[in-house]
Protein backbone atom coordinates (compact mmCIF):
# COMPACT_ATOMS: atom_id res chain seq x y z
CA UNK A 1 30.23 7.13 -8.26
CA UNK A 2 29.36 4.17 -5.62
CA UNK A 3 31.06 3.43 -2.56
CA UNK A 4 33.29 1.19 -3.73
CA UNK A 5 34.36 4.70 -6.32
CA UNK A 6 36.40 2.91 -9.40
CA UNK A 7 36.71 -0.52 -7.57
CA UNK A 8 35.17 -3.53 -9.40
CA UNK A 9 32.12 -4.00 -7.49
CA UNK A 10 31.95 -7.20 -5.37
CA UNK A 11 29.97 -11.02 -6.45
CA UNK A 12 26.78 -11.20 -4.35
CA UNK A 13 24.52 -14.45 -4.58
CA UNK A 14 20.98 -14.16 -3.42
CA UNK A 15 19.78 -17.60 -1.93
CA UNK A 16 16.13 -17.55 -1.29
CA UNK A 17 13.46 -20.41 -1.68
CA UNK A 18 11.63 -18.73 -4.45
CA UNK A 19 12.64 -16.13 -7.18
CA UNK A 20 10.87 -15.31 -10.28
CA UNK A 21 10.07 -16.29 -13.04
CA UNK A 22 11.04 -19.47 -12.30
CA UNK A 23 9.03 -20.33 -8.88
CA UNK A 24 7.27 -18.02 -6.84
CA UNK A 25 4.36 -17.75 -4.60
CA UNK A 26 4.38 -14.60 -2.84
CA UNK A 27 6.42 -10.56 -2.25
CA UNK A 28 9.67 -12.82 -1.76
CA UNK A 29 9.73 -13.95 -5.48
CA UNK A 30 9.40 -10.74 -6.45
CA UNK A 31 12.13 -9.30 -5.08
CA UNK A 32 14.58 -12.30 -5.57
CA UNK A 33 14.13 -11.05 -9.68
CA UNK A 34 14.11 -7.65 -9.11
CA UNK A 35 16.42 -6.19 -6.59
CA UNK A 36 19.06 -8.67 -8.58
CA UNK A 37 18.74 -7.21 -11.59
CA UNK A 38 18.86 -3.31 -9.64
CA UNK A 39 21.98 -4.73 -8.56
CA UNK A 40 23.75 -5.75 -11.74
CA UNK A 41 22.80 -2.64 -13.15
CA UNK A 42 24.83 -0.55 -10.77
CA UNK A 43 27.73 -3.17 -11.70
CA UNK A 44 27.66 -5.95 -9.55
CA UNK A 45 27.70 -9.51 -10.61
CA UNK A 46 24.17 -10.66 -8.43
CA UNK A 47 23.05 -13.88 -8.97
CA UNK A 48 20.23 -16.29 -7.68
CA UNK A 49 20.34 -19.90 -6.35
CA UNK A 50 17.26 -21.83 -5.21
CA UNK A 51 16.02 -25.45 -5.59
CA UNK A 52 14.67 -26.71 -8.96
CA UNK A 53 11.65 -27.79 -8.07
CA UNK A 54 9.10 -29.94 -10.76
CA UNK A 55 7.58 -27.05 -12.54
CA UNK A 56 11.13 -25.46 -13.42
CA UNK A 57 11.41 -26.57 -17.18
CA UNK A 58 14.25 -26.23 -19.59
CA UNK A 59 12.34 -24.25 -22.22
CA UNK A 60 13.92 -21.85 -25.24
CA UNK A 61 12.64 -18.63 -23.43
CA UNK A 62 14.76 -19.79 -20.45
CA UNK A 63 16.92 -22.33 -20.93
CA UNK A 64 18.82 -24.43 -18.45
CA UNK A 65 21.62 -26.34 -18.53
CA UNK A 66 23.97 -28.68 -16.23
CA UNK A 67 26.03 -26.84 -14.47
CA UNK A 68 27.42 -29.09 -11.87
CA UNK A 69 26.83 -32.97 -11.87
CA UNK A 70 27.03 -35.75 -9.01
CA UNK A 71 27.14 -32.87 -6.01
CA UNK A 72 27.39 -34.68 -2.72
CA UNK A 73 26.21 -32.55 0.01
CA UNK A 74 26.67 -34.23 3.41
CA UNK A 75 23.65 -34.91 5.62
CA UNK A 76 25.37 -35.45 9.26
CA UNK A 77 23.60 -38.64 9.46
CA UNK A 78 25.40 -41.29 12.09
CA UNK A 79 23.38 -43.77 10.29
CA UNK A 80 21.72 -44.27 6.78
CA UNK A 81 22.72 -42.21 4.20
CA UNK A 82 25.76 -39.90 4.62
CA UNK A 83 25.51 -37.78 1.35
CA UNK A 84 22.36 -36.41 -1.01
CA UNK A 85 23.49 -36.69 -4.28
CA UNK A 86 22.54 -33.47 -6.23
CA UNK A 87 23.01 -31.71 -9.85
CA UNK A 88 23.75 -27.82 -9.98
CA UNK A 89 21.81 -26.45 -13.05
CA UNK A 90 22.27 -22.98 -14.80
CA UNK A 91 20.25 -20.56 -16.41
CA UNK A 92 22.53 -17.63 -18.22
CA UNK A 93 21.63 -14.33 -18.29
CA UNK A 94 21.36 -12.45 -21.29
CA UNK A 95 20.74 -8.84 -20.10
CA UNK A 96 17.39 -8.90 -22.11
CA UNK A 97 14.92 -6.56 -20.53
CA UNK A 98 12.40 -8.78 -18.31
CA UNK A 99 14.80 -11.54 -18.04
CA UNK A 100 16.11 -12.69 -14.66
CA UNK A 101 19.87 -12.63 -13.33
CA UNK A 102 21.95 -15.55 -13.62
CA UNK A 103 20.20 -18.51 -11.82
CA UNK A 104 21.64 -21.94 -10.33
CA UNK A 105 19.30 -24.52 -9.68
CA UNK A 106 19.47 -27.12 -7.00
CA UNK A 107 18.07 -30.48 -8.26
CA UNK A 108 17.76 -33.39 -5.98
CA UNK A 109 14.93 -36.01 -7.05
CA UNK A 110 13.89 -37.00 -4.04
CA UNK A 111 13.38 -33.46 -1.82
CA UNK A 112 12.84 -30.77 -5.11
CA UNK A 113 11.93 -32.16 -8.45
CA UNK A 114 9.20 -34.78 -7.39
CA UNK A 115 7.54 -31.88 -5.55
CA UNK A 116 4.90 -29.58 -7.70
CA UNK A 117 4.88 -27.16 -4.77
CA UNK A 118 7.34 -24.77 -3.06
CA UNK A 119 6.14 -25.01 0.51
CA UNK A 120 3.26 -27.46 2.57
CA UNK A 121 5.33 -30.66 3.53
CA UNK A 122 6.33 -32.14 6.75
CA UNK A 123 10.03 -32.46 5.34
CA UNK A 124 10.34 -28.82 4.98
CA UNK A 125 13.15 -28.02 7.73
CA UNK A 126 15.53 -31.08 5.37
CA UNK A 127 14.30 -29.35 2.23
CA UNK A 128 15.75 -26.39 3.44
CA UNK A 129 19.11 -27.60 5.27
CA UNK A 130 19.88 -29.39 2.12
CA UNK A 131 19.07 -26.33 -0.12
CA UNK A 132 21.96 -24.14 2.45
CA UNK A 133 24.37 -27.02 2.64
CA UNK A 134 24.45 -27.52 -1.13
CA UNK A 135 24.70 -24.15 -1.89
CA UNK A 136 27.91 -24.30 0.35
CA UNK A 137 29.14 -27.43 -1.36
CA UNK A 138 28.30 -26.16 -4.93
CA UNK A 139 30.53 -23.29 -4.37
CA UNK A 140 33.54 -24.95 -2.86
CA UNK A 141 33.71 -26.86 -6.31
CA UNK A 142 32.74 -23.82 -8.29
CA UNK A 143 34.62 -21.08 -9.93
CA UNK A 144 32.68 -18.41 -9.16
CA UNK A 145 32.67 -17.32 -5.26
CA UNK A 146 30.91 -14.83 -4.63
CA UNK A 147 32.14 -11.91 -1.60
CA UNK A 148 28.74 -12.24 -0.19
CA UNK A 149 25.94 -14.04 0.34
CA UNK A 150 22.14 -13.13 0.94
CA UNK A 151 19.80 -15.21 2.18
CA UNK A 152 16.02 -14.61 2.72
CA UNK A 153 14.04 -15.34 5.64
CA UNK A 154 14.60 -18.46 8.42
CA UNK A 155 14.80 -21.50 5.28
CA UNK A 156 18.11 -20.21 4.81
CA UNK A 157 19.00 -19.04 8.06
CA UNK A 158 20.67 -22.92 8.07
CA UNK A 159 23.30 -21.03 5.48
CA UNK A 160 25.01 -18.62 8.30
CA UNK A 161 25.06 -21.09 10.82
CA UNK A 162 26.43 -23.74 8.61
CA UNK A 163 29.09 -21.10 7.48
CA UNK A 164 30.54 -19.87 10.80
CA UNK A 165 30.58 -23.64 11.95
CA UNK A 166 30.91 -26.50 9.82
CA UNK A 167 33.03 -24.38 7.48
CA UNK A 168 34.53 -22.28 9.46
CA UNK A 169 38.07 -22.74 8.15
CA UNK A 170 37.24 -23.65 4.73
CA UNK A 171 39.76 -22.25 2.18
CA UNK A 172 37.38 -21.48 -0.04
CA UNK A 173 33.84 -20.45 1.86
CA UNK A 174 35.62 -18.87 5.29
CA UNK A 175 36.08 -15.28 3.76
CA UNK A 176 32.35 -15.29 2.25
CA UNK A 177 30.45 -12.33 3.88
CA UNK A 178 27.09 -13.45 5.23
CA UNK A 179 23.66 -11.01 5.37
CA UNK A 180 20.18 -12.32 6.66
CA UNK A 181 17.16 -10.60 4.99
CA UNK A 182 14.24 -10.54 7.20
CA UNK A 183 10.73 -9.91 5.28
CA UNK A 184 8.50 -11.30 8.41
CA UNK A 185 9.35 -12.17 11.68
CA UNK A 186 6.56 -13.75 12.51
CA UNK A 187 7.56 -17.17 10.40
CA UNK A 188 10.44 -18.73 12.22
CA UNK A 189 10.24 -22.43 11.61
CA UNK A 190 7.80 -25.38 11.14
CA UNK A 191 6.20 -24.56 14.53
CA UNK A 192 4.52 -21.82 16.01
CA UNK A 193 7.39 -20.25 17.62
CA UNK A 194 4.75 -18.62 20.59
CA UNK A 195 3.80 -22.02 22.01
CA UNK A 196 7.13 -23.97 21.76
CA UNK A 197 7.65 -26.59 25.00
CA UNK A 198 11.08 -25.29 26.93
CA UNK A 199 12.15 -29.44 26.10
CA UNK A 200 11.88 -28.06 22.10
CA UNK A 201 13.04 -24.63 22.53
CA UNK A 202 16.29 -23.61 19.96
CA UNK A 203 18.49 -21.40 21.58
CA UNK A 204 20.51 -21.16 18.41
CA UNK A 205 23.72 -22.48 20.42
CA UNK A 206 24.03 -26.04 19.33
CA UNK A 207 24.91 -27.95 15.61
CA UNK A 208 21.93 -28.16 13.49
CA UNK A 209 21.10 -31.40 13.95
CA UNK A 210 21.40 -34.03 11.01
CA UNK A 211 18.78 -34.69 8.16
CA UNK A 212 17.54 -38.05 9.40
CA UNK A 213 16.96 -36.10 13.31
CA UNK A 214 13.52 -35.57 14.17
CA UNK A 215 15.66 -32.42 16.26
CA UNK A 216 15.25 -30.45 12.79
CA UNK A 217 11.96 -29.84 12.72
CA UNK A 218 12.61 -27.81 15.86
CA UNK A 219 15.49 -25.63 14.12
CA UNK A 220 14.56 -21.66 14.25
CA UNK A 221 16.24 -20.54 11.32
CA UNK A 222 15.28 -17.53 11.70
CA UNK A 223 17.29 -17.28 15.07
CA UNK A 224 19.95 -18.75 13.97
CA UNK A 225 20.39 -16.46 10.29
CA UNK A 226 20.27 -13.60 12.90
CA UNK A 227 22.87 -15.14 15.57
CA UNK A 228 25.50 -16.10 12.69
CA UNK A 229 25.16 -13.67 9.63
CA UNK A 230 27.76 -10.39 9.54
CA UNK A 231 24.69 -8.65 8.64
CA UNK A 232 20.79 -8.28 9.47
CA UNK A 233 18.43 -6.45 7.21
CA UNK A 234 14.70 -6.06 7.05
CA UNK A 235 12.44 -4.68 4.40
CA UNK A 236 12.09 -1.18 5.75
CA UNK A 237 13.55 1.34 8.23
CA UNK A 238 11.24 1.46 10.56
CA UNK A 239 10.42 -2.14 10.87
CA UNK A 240 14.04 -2.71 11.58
CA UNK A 241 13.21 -0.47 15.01
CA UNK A 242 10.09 -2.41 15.40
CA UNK A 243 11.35 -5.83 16.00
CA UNK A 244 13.78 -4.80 18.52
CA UNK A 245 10.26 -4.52 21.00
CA UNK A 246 8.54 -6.72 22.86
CA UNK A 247 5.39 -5.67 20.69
CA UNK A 248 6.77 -6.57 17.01
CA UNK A 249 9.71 -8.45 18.35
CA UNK A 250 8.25 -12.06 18.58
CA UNK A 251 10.24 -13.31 21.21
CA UNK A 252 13.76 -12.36 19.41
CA UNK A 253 13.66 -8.33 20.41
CA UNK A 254 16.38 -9.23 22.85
CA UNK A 255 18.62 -10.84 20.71
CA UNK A 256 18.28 -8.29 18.17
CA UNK A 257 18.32 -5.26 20.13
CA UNK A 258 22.16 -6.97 21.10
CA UNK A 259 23.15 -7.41 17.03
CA UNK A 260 21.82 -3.97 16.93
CA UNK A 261 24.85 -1.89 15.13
CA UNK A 262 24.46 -4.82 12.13
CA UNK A 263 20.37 -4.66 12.05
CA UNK A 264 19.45 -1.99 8.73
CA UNK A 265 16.34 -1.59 7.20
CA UNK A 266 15.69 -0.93 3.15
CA UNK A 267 12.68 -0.66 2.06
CA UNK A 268 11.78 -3.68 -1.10
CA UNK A 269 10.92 -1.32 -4.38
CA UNK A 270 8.26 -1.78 -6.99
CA UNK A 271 8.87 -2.49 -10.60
CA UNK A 272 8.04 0.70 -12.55
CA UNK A 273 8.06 -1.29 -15.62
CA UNK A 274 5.42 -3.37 -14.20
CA UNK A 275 3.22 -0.77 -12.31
CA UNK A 276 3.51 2.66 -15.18
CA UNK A 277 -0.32 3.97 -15.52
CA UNK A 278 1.08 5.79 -18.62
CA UNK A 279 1.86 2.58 -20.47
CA UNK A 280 0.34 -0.60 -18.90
CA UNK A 281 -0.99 -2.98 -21.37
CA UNK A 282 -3.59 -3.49 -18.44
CA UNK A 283 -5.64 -0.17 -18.65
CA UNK A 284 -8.39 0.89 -21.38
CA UNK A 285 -7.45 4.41 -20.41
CA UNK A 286 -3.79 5.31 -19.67
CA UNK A 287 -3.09 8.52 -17.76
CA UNK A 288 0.44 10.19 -16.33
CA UNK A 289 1.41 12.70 -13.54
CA UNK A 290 0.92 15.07 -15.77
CA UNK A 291 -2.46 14.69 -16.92
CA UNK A 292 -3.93 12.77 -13.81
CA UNK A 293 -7.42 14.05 -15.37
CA UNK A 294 -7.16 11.40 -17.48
CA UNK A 295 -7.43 9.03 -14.93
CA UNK A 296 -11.40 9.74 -14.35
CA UNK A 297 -12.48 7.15 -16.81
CA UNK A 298 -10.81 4.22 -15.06
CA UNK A 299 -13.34 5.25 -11.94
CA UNK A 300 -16.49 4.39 -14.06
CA UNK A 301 -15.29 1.18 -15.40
CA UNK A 302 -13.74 -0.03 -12.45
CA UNK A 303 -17.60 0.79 -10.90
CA UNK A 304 -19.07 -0.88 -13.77
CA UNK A 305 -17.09 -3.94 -13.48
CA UNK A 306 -17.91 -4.20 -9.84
CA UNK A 307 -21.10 -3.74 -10.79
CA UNK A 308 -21.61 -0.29 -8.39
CA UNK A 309 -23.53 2.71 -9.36
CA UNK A 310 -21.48 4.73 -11.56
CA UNK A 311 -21.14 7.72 -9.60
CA UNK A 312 -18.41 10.51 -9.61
CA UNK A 313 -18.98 11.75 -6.61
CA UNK A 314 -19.02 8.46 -4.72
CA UNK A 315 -15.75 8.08 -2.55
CA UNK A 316 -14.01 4.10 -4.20
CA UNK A 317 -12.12 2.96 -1.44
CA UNK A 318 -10.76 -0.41 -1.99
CA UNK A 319 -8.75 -3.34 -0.08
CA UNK A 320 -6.33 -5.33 -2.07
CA UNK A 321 -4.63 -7.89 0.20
CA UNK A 322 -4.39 -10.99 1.60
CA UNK A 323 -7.43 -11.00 4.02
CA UNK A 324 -5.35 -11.87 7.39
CA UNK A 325 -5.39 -10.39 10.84
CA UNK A 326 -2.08 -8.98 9.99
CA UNK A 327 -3.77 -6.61 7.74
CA UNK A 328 -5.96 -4.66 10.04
CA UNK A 329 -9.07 -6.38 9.27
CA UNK A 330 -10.27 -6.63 12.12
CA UNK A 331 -10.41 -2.54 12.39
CA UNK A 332 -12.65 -3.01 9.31
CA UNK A 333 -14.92 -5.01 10.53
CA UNK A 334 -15.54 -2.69 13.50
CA UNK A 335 -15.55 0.37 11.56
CA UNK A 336 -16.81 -0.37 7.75
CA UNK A 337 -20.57 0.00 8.44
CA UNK A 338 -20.60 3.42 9.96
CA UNK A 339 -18.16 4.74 7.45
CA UNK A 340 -21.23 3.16 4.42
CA UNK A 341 -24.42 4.64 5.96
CA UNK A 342 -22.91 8.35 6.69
CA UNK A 343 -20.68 8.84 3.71
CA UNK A 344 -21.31 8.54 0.00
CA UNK A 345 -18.89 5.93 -0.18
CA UNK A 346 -18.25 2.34 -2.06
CA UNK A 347 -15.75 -0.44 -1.06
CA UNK A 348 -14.43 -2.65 -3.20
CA UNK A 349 -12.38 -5.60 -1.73
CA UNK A 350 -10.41 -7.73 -4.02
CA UNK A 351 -8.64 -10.72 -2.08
CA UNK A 352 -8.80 -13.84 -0.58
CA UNK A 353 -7.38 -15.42 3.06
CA UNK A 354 -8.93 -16.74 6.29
CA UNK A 355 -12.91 -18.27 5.78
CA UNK A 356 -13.81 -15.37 8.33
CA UNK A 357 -12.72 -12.43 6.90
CA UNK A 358 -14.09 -13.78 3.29
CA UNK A 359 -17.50 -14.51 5.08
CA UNK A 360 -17.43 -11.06 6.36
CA UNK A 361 -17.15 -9.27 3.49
CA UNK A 362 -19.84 -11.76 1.50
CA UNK A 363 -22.44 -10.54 4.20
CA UNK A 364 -21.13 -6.66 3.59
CA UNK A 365 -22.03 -6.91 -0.18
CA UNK A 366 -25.34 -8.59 0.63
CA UNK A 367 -26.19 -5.70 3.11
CA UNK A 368 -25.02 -2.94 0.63
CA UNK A 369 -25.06 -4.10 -2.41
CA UNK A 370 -25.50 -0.57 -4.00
CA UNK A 371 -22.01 0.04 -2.09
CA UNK A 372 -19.84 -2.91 -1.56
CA UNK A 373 -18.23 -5.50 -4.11
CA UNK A 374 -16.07 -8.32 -3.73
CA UNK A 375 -13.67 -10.74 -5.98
CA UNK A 376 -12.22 -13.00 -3.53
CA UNK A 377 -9.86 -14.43 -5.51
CA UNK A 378 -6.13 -14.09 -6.92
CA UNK A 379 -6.52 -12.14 -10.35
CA UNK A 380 -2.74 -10.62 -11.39
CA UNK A 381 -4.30 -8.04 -13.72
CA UNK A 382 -6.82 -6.86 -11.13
CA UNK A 383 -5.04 -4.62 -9.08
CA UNK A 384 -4.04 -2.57 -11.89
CA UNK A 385 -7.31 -1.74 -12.59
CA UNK A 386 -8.60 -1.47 -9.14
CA UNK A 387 -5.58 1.12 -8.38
CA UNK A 388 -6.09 3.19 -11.52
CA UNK A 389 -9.92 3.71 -10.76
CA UNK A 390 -10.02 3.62 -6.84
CA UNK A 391 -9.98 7.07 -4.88
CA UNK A 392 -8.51 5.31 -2.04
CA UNK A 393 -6.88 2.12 -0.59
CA UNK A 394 -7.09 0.92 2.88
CA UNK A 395 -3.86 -0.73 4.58
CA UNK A 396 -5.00 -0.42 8.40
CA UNK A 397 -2.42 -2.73 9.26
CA UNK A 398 -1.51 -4.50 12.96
CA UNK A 399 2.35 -5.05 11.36
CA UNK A 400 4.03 -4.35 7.75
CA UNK A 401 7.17 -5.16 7.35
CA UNK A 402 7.46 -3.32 4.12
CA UNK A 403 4.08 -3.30 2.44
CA UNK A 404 4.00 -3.49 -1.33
CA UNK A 405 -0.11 -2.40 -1.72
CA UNK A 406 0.41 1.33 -0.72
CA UNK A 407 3.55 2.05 -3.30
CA UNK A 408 1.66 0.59 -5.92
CA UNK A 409 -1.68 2.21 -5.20
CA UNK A 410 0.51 5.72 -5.26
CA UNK A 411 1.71 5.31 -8.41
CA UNK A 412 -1.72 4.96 -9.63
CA UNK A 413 -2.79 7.68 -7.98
CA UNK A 414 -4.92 5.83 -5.79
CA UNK A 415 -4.63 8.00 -2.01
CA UNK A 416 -3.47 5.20 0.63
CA UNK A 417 -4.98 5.11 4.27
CA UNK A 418 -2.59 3.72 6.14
CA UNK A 419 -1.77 2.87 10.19
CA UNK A 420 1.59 4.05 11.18
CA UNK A 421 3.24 0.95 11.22
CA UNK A 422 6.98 -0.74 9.57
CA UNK A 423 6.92 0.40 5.86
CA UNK A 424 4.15 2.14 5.99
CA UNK A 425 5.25 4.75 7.88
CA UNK A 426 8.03 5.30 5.76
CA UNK A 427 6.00 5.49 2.27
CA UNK A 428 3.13 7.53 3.51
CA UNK A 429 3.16 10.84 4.77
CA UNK A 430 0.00 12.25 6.61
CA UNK A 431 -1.86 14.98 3.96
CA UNK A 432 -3.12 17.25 6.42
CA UNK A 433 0.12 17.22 8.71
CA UNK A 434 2.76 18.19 5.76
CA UNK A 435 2.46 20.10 2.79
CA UNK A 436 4.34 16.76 1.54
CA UNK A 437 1.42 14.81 2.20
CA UNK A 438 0.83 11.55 0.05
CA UNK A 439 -1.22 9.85 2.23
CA UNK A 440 -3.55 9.64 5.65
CA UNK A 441 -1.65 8.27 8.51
CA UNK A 442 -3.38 7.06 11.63
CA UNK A 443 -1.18 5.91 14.80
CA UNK A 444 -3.43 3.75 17.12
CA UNK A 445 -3.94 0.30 16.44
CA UNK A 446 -7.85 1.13 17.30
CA UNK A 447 -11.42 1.30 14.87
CA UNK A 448 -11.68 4.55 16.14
CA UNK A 449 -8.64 5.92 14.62
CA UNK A 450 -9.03 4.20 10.96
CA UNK A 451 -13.09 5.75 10.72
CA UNK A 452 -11.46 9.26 11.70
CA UNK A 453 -8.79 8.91 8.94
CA UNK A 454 -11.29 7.50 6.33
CA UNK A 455 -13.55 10.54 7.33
CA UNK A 456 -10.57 12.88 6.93
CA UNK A 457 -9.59 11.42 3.45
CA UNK A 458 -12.84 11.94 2.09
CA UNK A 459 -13.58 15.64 3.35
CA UNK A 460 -10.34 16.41 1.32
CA UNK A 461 -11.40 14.22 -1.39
CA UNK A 462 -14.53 16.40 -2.34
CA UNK A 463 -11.92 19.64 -2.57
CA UNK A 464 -11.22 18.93 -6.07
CA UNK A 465 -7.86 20.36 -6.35
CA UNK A 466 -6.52 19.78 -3.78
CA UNK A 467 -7.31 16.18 -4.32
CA UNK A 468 -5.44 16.34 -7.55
CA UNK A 469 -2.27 17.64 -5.91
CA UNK A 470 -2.20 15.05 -3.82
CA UNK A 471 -2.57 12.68 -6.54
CA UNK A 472 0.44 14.24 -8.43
CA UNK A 473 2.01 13.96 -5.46
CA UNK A 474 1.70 10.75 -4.59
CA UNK A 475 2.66 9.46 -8.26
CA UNK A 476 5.40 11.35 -7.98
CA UNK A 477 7.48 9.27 -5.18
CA UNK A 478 10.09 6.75 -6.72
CA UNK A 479 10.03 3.95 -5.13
CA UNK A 480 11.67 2.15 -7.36
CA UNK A 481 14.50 -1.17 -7.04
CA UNK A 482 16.99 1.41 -8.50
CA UNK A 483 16.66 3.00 -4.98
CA UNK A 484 16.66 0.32 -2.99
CA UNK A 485 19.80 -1.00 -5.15
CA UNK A 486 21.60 2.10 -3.87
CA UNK A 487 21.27 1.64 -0.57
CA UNK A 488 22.03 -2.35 -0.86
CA UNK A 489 25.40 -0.83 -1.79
CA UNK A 490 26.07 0.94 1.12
CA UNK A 491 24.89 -1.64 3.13
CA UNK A 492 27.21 -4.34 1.04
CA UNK A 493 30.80 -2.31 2.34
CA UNK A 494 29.64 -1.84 5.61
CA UNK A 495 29.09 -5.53 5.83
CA UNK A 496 32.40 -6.45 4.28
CA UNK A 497 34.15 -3.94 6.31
CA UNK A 498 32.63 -6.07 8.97
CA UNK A 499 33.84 -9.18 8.19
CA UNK A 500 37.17 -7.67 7.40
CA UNK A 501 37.41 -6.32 10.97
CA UNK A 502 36.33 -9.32 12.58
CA UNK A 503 38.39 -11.82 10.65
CA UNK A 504 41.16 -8.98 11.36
CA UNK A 505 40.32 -9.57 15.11
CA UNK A 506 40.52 -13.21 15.19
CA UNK A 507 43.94 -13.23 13.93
């Protein structure tokens, strides 16, 4: 039985800029379908709101239909116009397997539906302000109210700060509970938040300015979803700890460090629908736990599709990411050509991200082309493949908030080599320091320390069976949204037990 024991379980809306299937571009659309739906399936009603932007069609497999019509959402404009005139549409939920939650829609012409992209445009910071103030207005005329709200990242960190001022004594918002989800720190606003003049810098203190004020586009959201929600949470336990230093903390450490007894951390889950090597449409050759020796075929093809020598004893290691900084690639680039000319290893790298890290690895496969192989583009379908074959992944990461790459590799049985860092350190545990082992850990952000552990996965790798307990090991962690959904519950009462204290406090 859940925390709230017989109780009916309280209304939560997710708002969030993104959610699939409907729009998404990244880990954040992801989630905004899934941890939903872990939600309503430990009986709470979860729904999603986010703008319908041009793409979003009314079709039979998900139809929409008006919800709410001739919303006026106030702009705080002294001048021009004082309202945005918006329509609330509504997808229903039918509880079908693979189907989203619930979904509202904001449609404005002008700032969503003449726009074929989610993000890019100089108007983002009014995008966003009128995405939080409508969902505010939209629920004032509404029926359904949800108890709480959670919004995602600083685009909706307008929402809290709108809610504990503007609407502060609203009869029908004031006794919503508020929590900010944090996924990255590093994105605050439409600026870079490291080289902002002191004449542009948001303290978080004063109104957010109006739509028409070029004052906006200075706006931290992020800040301010921290200052004003009842709740903070990141993507993972450790990461939560992380941004409360100078080093991870990106000029906000302080400010959390003092909202510290609301800051949690829960790590984002992985669809096991989605990512099940014993059933995945994906793979020529399925294999389970169980019988991880059926996995050995999926090494050859995924060397013959790479076009590498198909060789059993050759060590795959292989980087699926975005190719950023963030990701440790600069520890590659220091340490990749030692690890090729001593060990019998191959790299595949499947990606794509900043020109230099693309050139890089275009130069690697022309100087070991018997060794190294590259996609550099976005392919859905490959990272199942590259997973199931793969002996190893590389996440050598500066930062990782949560870290989706190494959970999926695991349940592949593809062994993760991973730098102690955010989510990673809470989804990998070092193979040689616990008999638990699912992974190799390395601690200091150095070259040095990633060849060592890439060394130390492969000596293990040519002991055959112990290789394969670690596999069965590895596949055998559950990190599924049913987890994560658990702990969202916990975290759900404390914040409401929050609210109820403080509102208990103020009276």
């Amino acid at each position: 039985m859940g925390l709230f024991g017989g109780a009916k379980k309280p209304k939560v809306l997710f708002v969030a800029t993104e959610a699939k299937p409907f729009a998404s571009v990244g880990g954040l659309g992801a989630v905004m379908y899934s941890l939903p739906k872990a939600l309503r399936k430990i009986g709470y009603d979860a729904r999603v709101m986010i703008p319908r932007y041009l793409p979003i069609e009314d079709t039979h497999e998900l139809p929409i239909r008006m919800e709410y019509e001739g919303l006026e959402v106030p702009t705080g404009n002294h001048e021009g116009e004082q309202y945005m005139r918006c329509n609330v549409k509504r997808y229903d939920s039918d509880e079908e397997p693979g189907k989203p939650v619930t979904t509202y829609f904001l449609e404005n012409m002008e700032y969503y539906e003449q726009r074929a992209n989610i993000y890019g445009y100089a108007d983002d910071p009014v995008r966003w302000a009128l995405l939080c103030r409508g969902v505010l207005e939209f629920l004032r005329m509404s029926q359904w109210r949800p108890d709480v709200i959670i919004c995602a990242d600083w685009q909706t960190g307008y929402l809290p700060n709108y809610l504990k001022t503007v609407y502060a004594h609203d009869r029908r918002l004031s006794g919503i509970t508020t929590i900010f989800s944090i996924h990255n720190l590093v994105y605050q606003g439409m600026f870079n938040h490291r080289f902002v003049k002191e004449s542009e810098y948001d303290d978080g203190h004063s109104p957010i300015p109006a739509f028409n004020d070029p004052r906006l586009l200075q706006i931290n959201g992020l800040r301010r979803g921290i200052m004003n929600a009842d709740v903070i949470n990141t993507v993972s336990p450790t990461y939560a700890k992380e941004i409360m230093t100078e080093e991870f903390g990106e000029g906000l450490e302080t400010l959390l460090a003092e909202r510290r007894s609301a800051v949690y951390g829960i790590l984002n889950g992985i669809d096991y629908k989605l990512w099940d090597p014993e059933h995945d449409p994906l793979l020529e050759h399925p294999f389970s736990q169980r019988e991880v020796d059926k996995r050995a075929p999926n090494k050859a093809l995924l060397q013959q599709r790479f076009g590498l020598p198909v060789r059993d004893d050759a060590f795959v290691a292989a980087i699926v990411s975005r190719l950023t900084q963030q990701k440790g690639l600069d520890l590659v680039e220091e340490a990749i050509e030692p690890l090729l000319q001593e060990l019998p290893m191959q790299l595949i790298v499947l990606g794509e991200g900043e020109d230099k890290y693309m050139r890089f690895f275009q130069e690697l496969q022309k100087k070991f082309p018997e060794q190294v192989s590259t996609e550099l583009k976005f392919d859905p379908a490959m990272p199942h493949q590259v997973f199931a074959g793969a002996d190893a992944v590389l996440v050598p990461s500066l930062f990782e908030p949560c870290g989706l790459t190494q959970m999926e590799a695991m349940r592949y049985g593809a062994i993760p080599i991973v730098r102690k860092t955010g989510g990673l350190a809470d989804t990998v545990v070092d193979a040689t320091a616990s008999e638990e082992g699912t992974g190799f850990v390395f601690e200091k952000y150095m070259s040095a320390s990633l060849l060592v552990a890439v060394v130390r996965a492969y000596e293990n790798f040519r002991n055959k069976d112990f290789w394969k307990q670690l596999q069965q090991r590895a596949m055998g962690k559950n990190f599924s949204w049913e987890m994560s959904a658990r702990k969202y519950d916990k975290m759900i009462e404390k914040a409401l037990k929050a609210r109820e204290t403080h509102a208990g406090a103020q009276e």
